[in-house]
PDB file of N, CA and C in Angstrom:
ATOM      1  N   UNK A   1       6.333  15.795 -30.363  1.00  0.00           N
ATOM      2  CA  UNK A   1       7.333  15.009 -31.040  1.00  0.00           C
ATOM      3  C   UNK A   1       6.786  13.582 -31.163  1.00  0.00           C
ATOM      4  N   UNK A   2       6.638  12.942 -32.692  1.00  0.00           N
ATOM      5  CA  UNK A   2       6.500  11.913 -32.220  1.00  0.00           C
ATOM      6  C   UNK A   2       7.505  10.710 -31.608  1.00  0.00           C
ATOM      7  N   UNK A   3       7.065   9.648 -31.447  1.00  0.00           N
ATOM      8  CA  UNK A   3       7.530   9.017 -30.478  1.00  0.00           C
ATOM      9  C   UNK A   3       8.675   8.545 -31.193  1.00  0.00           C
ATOM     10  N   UNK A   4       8.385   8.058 -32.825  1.00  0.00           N
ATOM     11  CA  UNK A   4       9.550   7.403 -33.631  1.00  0.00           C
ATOM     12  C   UNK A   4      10.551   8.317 -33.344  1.00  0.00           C
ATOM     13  N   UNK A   5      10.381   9.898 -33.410  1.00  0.00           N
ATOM     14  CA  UNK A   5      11.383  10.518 -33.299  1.00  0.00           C
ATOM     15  C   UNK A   5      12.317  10.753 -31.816  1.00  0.00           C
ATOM     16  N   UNK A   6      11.384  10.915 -31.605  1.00  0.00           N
ATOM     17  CA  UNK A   6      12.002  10.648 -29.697  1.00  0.00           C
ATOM     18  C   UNK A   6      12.469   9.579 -29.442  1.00  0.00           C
ATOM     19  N   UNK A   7      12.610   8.573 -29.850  1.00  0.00           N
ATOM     20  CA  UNK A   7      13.377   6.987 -29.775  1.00  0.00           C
ATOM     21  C   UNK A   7      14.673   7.441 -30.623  1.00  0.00           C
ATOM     22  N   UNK A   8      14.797   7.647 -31.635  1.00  0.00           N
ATOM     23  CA  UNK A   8      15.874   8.384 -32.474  1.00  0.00           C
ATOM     24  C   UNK A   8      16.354   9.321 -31.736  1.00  0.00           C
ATOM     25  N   UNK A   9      16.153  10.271 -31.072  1.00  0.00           N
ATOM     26  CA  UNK A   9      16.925  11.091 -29.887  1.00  0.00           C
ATOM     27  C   UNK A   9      17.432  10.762 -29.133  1.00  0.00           C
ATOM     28  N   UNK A  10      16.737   9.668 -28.519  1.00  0.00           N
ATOM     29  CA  UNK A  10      17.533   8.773 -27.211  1.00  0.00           C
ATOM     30  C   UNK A  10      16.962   9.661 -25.619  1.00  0.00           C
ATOM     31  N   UNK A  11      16.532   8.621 -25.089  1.00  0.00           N
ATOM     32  CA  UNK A  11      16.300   9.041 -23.873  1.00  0.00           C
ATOM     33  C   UNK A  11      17.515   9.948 -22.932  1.00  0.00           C
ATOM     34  N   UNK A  12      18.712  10.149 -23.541  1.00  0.00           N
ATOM     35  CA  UNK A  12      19.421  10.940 -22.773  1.00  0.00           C
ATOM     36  C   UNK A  12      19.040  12.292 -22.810  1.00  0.00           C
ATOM     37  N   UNK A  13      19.013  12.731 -24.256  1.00  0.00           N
ATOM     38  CA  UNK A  13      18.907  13.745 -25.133  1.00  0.00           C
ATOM     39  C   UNK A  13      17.763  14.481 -24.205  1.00  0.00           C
ATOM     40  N   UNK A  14      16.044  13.487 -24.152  1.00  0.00           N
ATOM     41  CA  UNK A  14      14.923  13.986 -24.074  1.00  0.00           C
ATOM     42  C   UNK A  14      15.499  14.107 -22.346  1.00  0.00           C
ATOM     43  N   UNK A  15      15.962  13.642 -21.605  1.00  0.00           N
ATOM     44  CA  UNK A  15      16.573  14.016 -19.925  1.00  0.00           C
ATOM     45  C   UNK A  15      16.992  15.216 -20.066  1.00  0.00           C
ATOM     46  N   UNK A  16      17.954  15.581 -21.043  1.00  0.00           N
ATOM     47  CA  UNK A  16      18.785  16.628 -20.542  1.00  0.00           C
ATOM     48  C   UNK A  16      17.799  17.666 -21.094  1.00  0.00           C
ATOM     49  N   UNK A  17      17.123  17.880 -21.954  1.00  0.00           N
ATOM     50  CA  UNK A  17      16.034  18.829 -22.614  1.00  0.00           C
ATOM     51  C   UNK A  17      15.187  19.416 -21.366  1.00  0.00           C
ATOM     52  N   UNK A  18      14.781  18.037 -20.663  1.00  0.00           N
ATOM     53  CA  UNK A  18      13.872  18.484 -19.335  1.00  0.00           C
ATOM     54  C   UNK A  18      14.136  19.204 -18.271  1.00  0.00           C
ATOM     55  N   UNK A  19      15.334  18.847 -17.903  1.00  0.00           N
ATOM     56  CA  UNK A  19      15.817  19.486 -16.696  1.00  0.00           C
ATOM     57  C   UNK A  19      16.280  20.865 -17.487  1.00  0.00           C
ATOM     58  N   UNK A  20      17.043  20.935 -18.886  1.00  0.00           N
ATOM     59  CA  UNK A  20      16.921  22.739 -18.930  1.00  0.00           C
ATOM     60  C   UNK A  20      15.467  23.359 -18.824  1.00  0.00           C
ATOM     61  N   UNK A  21      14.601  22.957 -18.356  1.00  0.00           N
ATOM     62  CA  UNK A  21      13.288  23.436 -18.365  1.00  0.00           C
ATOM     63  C   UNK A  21      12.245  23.067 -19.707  1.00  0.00           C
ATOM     64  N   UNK A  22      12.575  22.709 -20.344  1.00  0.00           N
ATOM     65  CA  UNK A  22      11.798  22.178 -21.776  1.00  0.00           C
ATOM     66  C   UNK A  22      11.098  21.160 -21.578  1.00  0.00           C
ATOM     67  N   UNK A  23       9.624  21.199 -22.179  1.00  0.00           N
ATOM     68  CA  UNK A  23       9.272  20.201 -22.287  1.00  0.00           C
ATOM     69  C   UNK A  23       8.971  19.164 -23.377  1.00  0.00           C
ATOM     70  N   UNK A  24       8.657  18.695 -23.532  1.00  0.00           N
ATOM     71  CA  UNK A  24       8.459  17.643 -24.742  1.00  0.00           C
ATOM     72  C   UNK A  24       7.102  16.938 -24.230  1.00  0.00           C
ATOM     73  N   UNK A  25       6.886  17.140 -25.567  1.00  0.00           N
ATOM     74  CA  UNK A  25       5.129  16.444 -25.930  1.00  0.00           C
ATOM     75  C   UNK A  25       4.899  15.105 -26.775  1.00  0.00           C
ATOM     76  N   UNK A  26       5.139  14.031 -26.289  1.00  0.00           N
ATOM     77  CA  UNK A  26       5.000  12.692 -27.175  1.00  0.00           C
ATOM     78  C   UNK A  26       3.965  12.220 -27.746  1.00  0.00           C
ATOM     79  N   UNK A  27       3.806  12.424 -28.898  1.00  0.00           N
ATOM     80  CA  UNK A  27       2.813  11.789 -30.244  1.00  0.00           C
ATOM     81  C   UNK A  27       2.526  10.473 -30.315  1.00  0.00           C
ATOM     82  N   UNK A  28       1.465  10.044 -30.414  1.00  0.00           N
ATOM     83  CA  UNK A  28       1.807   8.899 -31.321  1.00  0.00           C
ATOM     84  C   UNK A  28      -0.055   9.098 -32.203  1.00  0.00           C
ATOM     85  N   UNK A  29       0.581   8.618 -33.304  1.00  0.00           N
ATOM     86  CA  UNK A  29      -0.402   8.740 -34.133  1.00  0.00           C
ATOM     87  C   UNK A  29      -0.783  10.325 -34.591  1.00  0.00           C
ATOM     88  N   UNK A  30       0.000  11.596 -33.970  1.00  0.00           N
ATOM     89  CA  UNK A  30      -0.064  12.810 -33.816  1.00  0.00           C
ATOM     90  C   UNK A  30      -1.234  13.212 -32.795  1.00  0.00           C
ATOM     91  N   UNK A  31      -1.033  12.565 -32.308  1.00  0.00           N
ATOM     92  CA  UNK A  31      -2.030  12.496 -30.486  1.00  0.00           C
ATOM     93  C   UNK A  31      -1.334  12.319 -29.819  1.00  0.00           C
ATOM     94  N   UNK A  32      -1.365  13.399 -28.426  1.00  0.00           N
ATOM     95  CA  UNK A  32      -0.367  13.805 -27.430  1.00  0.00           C
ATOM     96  C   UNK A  32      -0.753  12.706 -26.362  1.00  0.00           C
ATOM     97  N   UNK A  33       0.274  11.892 -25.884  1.00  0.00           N
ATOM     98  CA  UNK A  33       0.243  10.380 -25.198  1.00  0.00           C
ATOM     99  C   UNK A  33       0.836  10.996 -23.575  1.00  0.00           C
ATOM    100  N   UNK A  34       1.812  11.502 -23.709  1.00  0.00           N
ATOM    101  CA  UNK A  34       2.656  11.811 -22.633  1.00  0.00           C
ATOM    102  C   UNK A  34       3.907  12.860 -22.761  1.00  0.00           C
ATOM    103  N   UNK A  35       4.304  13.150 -21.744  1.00  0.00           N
ATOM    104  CA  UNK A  35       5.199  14.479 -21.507  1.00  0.00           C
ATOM    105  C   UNK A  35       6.310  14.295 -21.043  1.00  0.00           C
ATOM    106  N   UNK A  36       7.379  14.851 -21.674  1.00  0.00           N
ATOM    107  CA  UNK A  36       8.890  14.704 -20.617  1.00  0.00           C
ATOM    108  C   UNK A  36       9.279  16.020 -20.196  1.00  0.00           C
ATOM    109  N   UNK A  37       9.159  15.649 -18.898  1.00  0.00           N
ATOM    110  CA  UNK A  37       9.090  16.976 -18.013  1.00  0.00           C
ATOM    111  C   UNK A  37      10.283  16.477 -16.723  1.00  0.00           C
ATOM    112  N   UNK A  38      10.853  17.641 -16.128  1.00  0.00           N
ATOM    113  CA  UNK A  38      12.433  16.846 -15.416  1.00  0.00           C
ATOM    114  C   UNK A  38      11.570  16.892 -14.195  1.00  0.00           C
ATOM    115  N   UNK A  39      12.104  16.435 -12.842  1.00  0.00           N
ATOM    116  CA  UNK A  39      11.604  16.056 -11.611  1.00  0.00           C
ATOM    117  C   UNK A  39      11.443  17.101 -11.197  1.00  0.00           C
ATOM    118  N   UNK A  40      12.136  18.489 -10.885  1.00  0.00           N
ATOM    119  CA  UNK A  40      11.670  19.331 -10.190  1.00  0.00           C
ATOM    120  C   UNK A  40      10.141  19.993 -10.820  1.00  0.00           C
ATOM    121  N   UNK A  41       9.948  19.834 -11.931  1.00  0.00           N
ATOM    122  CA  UNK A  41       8.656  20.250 -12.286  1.00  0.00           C
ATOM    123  C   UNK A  41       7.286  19.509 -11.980  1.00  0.00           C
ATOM    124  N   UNK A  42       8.141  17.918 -12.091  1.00  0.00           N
ATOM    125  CA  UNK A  42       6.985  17.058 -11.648  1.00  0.00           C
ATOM    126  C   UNK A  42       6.063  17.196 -10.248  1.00  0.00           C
ATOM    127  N   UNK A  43       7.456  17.307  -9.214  1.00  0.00           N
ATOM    128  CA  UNK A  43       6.976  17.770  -8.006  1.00  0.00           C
ATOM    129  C   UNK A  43       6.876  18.827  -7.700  1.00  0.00           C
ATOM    130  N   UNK A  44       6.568  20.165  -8.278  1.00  0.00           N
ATOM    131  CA  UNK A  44       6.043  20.909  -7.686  1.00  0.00           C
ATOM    132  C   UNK A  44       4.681  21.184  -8.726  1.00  0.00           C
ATOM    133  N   UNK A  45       3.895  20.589  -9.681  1.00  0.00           N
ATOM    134  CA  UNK A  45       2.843  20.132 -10.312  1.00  0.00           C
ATOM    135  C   UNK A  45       2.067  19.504  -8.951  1.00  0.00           C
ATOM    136  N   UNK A  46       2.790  18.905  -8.580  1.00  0.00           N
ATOM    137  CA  UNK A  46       2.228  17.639  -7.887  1.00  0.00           C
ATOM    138  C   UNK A  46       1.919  18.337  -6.464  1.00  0.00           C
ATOM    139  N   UNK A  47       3.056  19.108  -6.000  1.00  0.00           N
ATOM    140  CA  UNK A  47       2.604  20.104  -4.775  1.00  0.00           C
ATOM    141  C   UNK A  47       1.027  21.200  -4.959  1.00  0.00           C
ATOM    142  N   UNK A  48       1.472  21.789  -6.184  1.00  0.00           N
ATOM    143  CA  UNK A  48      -0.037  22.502  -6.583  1.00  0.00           C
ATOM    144  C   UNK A  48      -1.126  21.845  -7.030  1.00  0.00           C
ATOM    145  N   UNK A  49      -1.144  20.773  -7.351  1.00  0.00           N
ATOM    146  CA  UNK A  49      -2.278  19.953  -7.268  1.00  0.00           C
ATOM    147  C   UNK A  49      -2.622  19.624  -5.775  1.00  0.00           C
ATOM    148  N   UNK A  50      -1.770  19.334  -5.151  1.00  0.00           N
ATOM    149  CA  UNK A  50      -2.700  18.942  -3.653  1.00  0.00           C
ATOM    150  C   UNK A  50      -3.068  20.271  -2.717  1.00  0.00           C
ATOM    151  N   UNK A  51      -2.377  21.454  -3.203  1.00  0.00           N
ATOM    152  CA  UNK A  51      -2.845  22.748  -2.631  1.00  0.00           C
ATOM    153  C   UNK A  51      -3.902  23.232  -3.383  1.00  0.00           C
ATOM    154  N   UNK A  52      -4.197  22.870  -4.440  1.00  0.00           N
ATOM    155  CA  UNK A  52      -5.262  23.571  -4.907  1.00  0.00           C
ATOM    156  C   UNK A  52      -6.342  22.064  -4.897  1.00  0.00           C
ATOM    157  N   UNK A  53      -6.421  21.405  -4.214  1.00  0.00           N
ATOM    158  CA  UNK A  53      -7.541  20.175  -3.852  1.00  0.00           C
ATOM    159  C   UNK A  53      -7.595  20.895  -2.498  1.00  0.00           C
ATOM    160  N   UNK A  54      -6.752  21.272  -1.631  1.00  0.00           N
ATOM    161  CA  UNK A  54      -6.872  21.686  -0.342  1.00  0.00           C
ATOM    162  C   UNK A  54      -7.761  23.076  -0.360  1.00  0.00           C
ATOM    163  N   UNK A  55      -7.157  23.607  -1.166  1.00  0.00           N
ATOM    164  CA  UNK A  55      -7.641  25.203  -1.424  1.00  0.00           C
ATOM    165  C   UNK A  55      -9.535  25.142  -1.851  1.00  0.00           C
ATOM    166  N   UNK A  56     -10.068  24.061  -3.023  1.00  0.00           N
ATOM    167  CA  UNK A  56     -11.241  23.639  -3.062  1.00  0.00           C
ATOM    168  C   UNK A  56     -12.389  22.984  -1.700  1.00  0.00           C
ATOM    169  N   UNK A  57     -11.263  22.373  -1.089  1.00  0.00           N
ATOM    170  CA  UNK A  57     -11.561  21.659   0.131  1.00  0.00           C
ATOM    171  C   UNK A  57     -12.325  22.819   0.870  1.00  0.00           C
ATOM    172  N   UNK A  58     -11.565  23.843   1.338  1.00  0.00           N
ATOM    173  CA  UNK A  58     -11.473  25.029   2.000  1.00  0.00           C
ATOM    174  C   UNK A  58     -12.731  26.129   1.684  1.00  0.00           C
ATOM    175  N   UNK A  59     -12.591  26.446   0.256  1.00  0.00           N
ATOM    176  CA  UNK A  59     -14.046  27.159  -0.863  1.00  0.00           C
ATOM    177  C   UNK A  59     -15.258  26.371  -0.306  1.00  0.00           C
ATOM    178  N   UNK A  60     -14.811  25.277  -0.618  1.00  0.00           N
ATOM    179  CA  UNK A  60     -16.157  24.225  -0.212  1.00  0.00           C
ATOM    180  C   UNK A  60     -17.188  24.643   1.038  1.00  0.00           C
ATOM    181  N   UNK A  61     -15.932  24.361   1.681  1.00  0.00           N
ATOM    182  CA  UNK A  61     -16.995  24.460   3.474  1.00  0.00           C
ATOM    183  C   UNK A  61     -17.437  25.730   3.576  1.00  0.00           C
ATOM    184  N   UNK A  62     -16.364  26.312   2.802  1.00  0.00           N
ATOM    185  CA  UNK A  62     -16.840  28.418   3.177  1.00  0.00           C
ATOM    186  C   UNK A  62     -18.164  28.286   2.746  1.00  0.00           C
ATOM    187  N   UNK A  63     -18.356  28.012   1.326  1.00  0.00           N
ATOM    188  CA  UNK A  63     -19.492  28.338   1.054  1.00  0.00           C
ATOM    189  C   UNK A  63     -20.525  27.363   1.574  1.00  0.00           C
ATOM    190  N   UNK A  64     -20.525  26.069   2.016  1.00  0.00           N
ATOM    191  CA  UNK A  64     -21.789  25.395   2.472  1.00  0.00           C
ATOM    192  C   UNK A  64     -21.978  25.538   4.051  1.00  0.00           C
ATOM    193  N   UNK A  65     -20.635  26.662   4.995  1.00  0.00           N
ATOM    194  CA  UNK A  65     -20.785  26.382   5.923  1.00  0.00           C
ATOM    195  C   UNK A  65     -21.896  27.828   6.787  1.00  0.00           C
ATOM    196  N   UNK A  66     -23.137  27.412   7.485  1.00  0.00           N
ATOM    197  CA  UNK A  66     -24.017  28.794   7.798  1.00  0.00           C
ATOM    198  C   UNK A  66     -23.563  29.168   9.196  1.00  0.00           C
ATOM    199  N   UNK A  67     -23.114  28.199  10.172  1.00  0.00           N
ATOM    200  CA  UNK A  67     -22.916  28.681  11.176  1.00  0.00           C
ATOM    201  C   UNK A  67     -21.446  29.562  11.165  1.00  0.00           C
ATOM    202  N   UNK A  68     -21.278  30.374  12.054  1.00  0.00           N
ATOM    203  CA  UNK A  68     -20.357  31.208  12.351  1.00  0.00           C
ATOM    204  C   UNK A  68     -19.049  30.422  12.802  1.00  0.00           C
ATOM    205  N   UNK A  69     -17.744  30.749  12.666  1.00  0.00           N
ATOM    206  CA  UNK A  69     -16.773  30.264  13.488  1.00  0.00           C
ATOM    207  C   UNK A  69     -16.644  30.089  15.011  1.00  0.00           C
ATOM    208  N   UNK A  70     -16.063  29.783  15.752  1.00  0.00           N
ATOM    209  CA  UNK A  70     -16.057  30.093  17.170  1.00  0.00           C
ATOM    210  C   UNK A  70     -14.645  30.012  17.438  1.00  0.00           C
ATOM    211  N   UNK A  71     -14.257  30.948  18.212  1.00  0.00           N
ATOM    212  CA  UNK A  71     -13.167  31.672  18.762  1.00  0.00           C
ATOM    213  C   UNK A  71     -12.271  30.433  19.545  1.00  0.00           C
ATOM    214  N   UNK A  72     -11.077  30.077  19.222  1.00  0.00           N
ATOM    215  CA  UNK A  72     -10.719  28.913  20.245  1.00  0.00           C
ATOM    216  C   UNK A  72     -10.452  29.017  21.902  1.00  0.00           C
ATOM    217  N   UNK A  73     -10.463  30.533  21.925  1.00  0.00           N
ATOM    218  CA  UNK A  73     -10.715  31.112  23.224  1.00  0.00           C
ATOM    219  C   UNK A  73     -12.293  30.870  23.962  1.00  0.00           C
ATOM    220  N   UNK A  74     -13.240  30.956  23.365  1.00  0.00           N
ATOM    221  CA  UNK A  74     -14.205  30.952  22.875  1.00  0.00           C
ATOM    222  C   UNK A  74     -14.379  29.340  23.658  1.00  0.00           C
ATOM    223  N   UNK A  75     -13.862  28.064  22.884  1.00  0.00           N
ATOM    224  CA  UNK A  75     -14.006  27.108  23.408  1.00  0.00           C
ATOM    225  C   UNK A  75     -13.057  27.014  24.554  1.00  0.00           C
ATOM    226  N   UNK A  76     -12.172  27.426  24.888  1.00  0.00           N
ATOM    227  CA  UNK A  76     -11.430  26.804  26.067  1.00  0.00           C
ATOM    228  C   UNK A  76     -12.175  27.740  27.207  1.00  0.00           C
ATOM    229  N   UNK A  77     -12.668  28.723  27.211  1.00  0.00           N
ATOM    230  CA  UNK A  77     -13.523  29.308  28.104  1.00  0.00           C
ATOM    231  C   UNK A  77     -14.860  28.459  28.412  1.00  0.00           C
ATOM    232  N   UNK A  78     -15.132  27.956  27.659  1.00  0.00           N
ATOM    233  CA  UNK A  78     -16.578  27.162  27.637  1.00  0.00           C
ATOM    234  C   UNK A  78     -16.596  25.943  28.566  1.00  0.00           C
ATOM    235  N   UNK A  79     -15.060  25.008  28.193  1.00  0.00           N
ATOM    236  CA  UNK A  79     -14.884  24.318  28.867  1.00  0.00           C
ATOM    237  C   UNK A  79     -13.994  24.461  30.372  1.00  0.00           C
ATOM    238  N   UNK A  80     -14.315  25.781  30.829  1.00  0.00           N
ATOM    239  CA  UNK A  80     -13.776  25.628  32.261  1.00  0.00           C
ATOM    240  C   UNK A  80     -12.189  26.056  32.471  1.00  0.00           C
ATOM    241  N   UNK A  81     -11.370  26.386  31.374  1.00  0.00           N
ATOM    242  CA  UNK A  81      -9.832  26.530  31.168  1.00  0.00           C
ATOM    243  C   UNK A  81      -9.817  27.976  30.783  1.00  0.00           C
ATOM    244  N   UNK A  82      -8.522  28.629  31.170  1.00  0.00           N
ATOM    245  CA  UNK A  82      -7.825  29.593  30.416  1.00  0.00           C
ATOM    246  C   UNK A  82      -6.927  29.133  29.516  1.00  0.00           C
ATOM    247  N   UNK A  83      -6.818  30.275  28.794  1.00  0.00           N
ATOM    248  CA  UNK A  83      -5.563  30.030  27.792  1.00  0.00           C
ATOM    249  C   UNK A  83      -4.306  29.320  28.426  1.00  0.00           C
ATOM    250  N   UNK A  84      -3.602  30.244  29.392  1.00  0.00           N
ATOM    251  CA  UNK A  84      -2.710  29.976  30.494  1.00  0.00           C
ATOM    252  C   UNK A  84      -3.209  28.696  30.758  1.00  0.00           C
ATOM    253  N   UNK A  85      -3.756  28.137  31.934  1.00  0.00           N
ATOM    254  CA  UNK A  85      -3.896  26.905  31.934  1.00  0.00           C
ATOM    255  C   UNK A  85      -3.377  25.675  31.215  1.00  0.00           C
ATOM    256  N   UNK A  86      -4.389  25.794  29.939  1.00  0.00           N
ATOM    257  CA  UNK A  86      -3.900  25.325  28.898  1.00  0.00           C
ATOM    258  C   UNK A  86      -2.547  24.771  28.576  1.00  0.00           C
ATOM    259  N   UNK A  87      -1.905  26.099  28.679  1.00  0.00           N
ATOM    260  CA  UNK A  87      -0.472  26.338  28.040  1.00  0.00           C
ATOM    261  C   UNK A  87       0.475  25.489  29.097  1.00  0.00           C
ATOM    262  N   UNK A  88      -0.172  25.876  30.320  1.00  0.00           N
ATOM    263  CA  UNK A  88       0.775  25.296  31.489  1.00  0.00           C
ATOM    264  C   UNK A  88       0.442  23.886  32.048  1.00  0.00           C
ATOM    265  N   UNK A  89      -0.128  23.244  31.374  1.00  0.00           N
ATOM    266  CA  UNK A  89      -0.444  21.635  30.879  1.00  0.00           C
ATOM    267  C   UNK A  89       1.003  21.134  30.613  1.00  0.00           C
ATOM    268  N   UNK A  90       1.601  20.055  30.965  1.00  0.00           N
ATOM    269  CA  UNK A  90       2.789  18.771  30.937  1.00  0.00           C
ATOM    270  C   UNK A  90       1.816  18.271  29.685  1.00  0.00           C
ATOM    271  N   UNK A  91       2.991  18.358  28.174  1.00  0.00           N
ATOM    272  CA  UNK A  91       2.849  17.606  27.148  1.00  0.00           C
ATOM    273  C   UNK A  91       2.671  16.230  27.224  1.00  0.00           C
ATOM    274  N   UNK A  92       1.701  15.870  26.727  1.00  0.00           N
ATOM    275  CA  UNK A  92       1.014  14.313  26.818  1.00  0.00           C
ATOM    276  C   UNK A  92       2.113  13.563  26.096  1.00  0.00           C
ATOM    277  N   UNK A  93       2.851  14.119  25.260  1.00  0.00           N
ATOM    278  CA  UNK A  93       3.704  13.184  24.524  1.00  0.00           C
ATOM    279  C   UNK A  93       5.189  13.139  24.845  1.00  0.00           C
TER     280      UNK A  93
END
């Protein structure tokens, strides 16, 4: 839509469009500038963008990482503790 026309709609109009789920695509010059999209879409865009940066994060190390995992049992055995132990530790906080 361009923008002349979307000013002629009125920003109420292009609100209530969004939240029924619609979006709108703003022109100018017939080049797409920006989007009216309602809040619940914004934030959960915004949730899958940082899960899928996390999710890359994650691919990443898999693939550059050669050594093996180690068991967190694995480390608390190493250092002298049982699990139990552990567990039966007074919270530091």
């Amino acid at each position: 839509m361009l923008i002349s026309d979307a000013s002629a709609l009125g920003v109420s109009k292009l609100a209530a469009e969004a939240v029924a789920g619609r979006t709108t695509v703003l022109e100018l010059r017939h080049q797409p500038i920006a989007a009216v999209i309602s809040y619940t879409e914004l934030t959960e865009l915004r949730e899958l963008r940082r899960d899928l940066l996390d999710l890359c994060l994650v691919l990443a190390r898999e693939a550059t990482t050669t050594v093996p995992p180690v068991a967190l049992d694995d480390v608390i055995s190493a250092l002298g503790f049982t699990r139990e132990q552990i567990e039966a530790m007074p919270d530091p906080a």
